[in-house]
N, C-alpha and C. Protein backbone atom coordinates (compact mmCIF):
# COMPACT_ATOMS: atom_id res chain seq x y z
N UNK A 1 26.07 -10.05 41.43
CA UNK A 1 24.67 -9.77 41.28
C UNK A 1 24.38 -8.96 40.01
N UNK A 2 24.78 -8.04 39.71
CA UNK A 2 25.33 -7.64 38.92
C UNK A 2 25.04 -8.16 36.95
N UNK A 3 25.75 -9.21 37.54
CA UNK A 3 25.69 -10.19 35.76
C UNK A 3 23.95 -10.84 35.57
N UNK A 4 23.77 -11.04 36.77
CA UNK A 4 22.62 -11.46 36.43
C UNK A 4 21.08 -10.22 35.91
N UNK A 5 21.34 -9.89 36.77
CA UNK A 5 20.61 -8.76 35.93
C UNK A 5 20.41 -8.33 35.20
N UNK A 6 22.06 -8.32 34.48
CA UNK A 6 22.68 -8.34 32.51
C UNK A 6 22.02 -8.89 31.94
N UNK A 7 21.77 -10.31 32.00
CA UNK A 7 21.68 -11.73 31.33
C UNK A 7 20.11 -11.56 31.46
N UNK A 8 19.09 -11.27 32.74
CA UNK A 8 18.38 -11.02 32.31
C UNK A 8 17.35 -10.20 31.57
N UNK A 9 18.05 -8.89 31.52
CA UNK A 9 18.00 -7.92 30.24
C UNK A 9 18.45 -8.30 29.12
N UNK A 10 19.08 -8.88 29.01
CA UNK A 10 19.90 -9.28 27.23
C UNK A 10 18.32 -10.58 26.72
N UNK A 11 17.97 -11.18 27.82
CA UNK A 11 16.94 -12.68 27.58
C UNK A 11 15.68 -11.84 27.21
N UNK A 12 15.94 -10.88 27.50
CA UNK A 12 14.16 -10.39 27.78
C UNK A 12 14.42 -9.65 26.46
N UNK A 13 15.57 -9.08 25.89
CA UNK A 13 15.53 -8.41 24.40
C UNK A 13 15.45 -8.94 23.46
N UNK A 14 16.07 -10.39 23.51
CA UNK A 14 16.08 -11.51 22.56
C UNK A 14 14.36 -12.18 22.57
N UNK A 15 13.33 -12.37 23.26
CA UNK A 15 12.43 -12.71 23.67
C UNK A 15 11.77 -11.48 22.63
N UNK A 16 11.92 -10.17 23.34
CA UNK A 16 11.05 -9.57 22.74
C UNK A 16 11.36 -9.49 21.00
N UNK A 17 12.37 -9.12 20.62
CA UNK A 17 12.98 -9.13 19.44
C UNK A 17 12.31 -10.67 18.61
N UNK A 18 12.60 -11.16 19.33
CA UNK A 18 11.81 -12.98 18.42
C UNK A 18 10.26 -12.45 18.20
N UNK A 19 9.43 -12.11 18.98
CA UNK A 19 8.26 -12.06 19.41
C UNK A 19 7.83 -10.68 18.28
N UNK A 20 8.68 -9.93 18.14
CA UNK A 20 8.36 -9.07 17.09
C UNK A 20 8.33 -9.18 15.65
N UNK A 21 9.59 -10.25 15.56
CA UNK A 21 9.94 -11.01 13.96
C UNK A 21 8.33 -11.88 14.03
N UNK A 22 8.12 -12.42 14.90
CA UNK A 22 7.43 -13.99 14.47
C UNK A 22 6.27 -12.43 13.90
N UNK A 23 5.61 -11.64 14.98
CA UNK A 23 4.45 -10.95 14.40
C UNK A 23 4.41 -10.19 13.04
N UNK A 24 5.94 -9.75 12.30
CA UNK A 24 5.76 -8.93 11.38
C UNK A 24 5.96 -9.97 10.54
N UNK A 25 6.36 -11.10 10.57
CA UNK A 25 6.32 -12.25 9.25
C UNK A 25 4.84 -12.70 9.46
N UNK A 26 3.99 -12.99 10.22
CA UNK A 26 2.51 -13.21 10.33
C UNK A 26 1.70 -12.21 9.64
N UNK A 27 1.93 -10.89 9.53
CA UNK A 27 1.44 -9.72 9.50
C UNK A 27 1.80 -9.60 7.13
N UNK A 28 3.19 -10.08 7.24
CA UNK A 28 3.65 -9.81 6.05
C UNK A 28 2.76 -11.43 5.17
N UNK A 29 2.82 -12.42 5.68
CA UNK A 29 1.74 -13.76 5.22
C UNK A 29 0.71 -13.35 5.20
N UNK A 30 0.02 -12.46 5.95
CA UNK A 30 -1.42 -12.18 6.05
C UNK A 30 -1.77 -11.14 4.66
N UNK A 31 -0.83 -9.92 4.29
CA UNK A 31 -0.74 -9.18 3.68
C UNK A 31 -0.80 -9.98 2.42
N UNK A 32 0.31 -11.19 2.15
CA UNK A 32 0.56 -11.37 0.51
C UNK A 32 -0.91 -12.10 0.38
N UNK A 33 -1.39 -13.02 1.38
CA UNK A 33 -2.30 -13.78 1.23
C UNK A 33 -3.72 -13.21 0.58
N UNK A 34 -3.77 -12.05 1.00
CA UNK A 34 -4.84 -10.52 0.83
C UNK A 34 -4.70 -10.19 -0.43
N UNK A 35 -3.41 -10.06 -0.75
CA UNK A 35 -3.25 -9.24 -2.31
C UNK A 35 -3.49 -10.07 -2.90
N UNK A 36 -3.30 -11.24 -3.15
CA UNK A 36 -3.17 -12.43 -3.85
C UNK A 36 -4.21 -12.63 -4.46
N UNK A 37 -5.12 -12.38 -3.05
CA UNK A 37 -6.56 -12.99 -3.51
C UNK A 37 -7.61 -12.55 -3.50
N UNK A 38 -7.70 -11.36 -3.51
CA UNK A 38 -8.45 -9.91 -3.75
C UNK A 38 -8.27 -8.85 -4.94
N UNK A 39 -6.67 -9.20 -5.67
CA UNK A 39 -6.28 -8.65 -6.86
C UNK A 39 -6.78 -9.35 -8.01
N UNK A 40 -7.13 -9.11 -8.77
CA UNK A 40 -7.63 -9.68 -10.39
C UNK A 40 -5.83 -10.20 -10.53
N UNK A 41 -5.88 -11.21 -10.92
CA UNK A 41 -4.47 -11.50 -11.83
C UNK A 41 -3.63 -11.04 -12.78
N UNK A 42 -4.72 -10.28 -13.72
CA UNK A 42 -3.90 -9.42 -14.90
C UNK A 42 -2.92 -8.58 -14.36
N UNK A 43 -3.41 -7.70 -12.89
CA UNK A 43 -2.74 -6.87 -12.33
C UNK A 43 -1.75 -7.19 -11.45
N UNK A 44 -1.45 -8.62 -11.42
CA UNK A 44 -0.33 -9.02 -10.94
C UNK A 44 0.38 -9.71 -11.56
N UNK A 45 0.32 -9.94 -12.66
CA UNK A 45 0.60 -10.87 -13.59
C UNK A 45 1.36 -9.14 -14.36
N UNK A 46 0.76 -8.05 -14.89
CA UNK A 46 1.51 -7.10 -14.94
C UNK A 46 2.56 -6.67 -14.75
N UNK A 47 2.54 -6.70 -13.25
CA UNK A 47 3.36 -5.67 -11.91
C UNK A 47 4.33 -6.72 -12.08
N UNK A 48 4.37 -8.26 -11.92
CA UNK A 48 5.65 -8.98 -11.57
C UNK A 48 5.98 -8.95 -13.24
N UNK A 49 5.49 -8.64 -13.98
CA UNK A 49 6.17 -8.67 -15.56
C UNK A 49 7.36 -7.71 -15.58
N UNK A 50 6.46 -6.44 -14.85
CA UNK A 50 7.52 -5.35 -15.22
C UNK A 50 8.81 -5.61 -14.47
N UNK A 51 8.42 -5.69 -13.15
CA UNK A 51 9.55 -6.15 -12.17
C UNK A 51 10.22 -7.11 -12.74
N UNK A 52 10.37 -8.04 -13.44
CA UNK A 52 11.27 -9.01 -13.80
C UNK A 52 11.86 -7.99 -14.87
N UNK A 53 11.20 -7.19 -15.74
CA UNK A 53 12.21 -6.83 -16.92
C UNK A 53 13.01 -5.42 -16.56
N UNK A 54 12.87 -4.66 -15.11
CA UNK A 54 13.64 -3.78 -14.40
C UNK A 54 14.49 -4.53 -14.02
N UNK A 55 14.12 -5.73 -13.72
CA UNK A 55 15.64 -6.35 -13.14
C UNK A 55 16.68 -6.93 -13.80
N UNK A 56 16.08 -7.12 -15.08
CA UNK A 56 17.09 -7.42 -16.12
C UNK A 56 16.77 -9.45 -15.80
N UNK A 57 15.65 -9.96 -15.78
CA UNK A 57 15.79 -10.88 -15.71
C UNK A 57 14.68 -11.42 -16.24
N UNK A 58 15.23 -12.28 -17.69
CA UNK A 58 14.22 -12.64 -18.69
C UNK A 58 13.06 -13.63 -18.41
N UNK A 59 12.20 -13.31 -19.45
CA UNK A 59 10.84 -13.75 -18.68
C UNK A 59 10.08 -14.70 -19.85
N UNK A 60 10.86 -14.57 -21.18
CA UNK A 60 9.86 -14.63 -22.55
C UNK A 60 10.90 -15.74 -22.94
């Protein structure tokens, strides 16, 4: 009796754990979708400039 009880605690963590990924990738789509398109472009067109040349990865 025992195992089962296990198994259904381990189902119900995996459940919740999925259920938390799916909401913070919804949450993180909702976010880029926002910046995207509420930011003027220069200012992102900026920000990913610099970021490419901190990373050492050419852009020009």
């Amino acid at each position: 009796m025992r195992s089962i009880s296990v198994s259904k605690d381990i189902s119900r963590a995996r459940l919740w754990l999925r259920g938390s990924i799916l909401v913070l990738s919804v949450f993180l789509a909702f976010s880029m979708i926002y910046v995207v398109g509420l930011e003027p472009m220069v200012y992102l067109h900026d920000t990913f400039h610099d970021i490419r040349h901190s990373t050492g990865f050419p852009c020009h």
